[in-house]
Protein backbone atom coordinates (compact mmCIF):
# COMPACT_ATOMS: atom_id res chain seq x y z
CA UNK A 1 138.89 185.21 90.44
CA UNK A 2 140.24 186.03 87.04
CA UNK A 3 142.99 183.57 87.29
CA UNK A 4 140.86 180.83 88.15
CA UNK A 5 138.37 181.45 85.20
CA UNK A 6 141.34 181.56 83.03
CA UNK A 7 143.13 178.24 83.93
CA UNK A 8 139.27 176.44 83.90
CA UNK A 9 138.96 177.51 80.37
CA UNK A 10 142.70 176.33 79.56
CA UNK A 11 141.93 173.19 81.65
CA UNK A 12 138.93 171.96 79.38
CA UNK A 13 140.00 173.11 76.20
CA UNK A 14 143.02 170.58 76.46
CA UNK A 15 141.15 167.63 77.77
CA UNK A 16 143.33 168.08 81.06
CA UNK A 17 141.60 166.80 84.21
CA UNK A 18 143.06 168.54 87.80
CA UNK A 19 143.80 166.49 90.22
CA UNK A 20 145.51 167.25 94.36
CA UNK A 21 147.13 165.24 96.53
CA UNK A 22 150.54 164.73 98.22
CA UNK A 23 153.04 163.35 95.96
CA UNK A 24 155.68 163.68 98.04
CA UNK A 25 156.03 162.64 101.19
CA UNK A 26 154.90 165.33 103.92
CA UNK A 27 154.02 168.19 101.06
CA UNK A 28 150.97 169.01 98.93
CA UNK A 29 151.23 168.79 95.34
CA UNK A 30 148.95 169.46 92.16
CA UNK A 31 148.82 167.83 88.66
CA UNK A 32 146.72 167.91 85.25
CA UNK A 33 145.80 164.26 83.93
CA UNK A 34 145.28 164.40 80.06
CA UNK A 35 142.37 162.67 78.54
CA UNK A 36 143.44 162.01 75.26
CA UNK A 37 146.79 160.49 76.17
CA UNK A 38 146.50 159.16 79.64
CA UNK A 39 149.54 161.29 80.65
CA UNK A 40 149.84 162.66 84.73
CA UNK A 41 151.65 166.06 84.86
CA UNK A 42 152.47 166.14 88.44
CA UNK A 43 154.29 168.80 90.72
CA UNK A 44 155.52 168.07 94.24
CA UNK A 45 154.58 171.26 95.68
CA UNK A 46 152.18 174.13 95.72
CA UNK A 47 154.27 176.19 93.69
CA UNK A 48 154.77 177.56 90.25
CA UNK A 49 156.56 176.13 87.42
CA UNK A 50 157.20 173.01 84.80
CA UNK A 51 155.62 169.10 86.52
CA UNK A 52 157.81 167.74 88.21
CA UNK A 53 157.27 164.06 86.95
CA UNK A 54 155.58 163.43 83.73
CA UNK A 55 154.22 159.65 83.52
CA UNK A 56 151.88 157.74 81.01
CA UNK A 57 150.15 155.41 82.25
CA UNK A 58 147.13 153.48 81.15
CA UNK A 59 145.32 153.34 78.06
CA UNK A 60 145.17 156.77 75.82
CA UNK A 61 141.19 158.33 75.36
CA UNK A 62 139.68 155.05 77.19
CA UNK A 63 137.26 157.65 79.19
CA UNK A 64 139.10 155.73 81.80
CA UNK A 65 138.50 157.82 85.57
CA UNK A 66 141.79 159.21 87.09
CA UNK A 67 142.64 158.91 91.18
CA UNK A 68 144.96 159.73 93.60
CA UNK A 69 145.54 157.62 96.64
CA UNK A 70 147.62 156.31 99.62
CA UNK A 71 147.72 152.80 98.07
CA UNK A 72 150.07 151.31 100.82
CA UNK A 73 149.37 153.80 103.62
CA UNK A 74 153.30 155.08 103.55
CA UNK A 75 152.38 158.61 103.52
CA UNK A 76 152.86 159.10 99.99
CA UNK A 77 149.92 159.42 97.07
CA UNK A 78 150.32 158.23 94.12
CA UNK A 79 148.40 157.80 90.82
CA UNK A 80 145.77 155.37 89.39
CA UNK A 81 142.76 154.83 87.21
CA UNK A 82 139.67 153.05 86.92
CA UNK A 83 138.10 151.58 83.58
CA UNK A 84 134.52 151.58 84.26
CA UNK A 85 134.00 149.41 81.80
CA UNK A 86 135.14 145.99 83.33
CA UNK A 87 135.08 147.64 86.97
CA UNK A 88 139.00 147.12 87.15
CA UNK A 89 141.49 149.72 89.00
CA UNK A 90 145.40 150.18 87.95
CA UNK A 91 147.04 151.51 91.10
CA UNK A 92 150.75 152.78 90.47
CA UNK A 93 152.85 152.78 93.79
């Protein structure tokens, strides 16, 4: 329980948003999406250690709403956002 509380405080301090999904085909991975510079920090698996793919993508502090998805149904998730201001979604793939 400790560990959890610790990496929630760590989490929000850094404007760093969690986010789950499998980004890699057939495994589970984790990442942190920060805020403030629209960067994903993703890893491939459930495991411990440095991302595995840092990416920027989108526009930095927009308040713009992170996703994770199966764009293309290949079995693979990958990244987007959504600007809620003109209702638009950037899908990577």
């Amino acid at each position: 329980m400790k560990k959890i509380f610790t990496i929630s405080i760590f989490v929000l301090a850094f404007c760093l948003l969690p986010i789950c999904s499998a980004f890699a085909a057939n495994t589970f991975g984790v990442g942190l999406y920060d805020t403030k510079a629209s960067i994903f920090y993703l890893k491939n698996s459930n495991t411990t250690g440095a991302a595995d793919n840092t990416l920027g993508f989108g526009a930095a502090n927009a308040g713009w709403v992170k996703l994770a998805g199966d764009w293309d149904g290949d079995g693979v998730t990958t990244i987007g956002l959504y600007n809620p201001a003109t209702s638009t979604f950037y899908l990577k793939n």
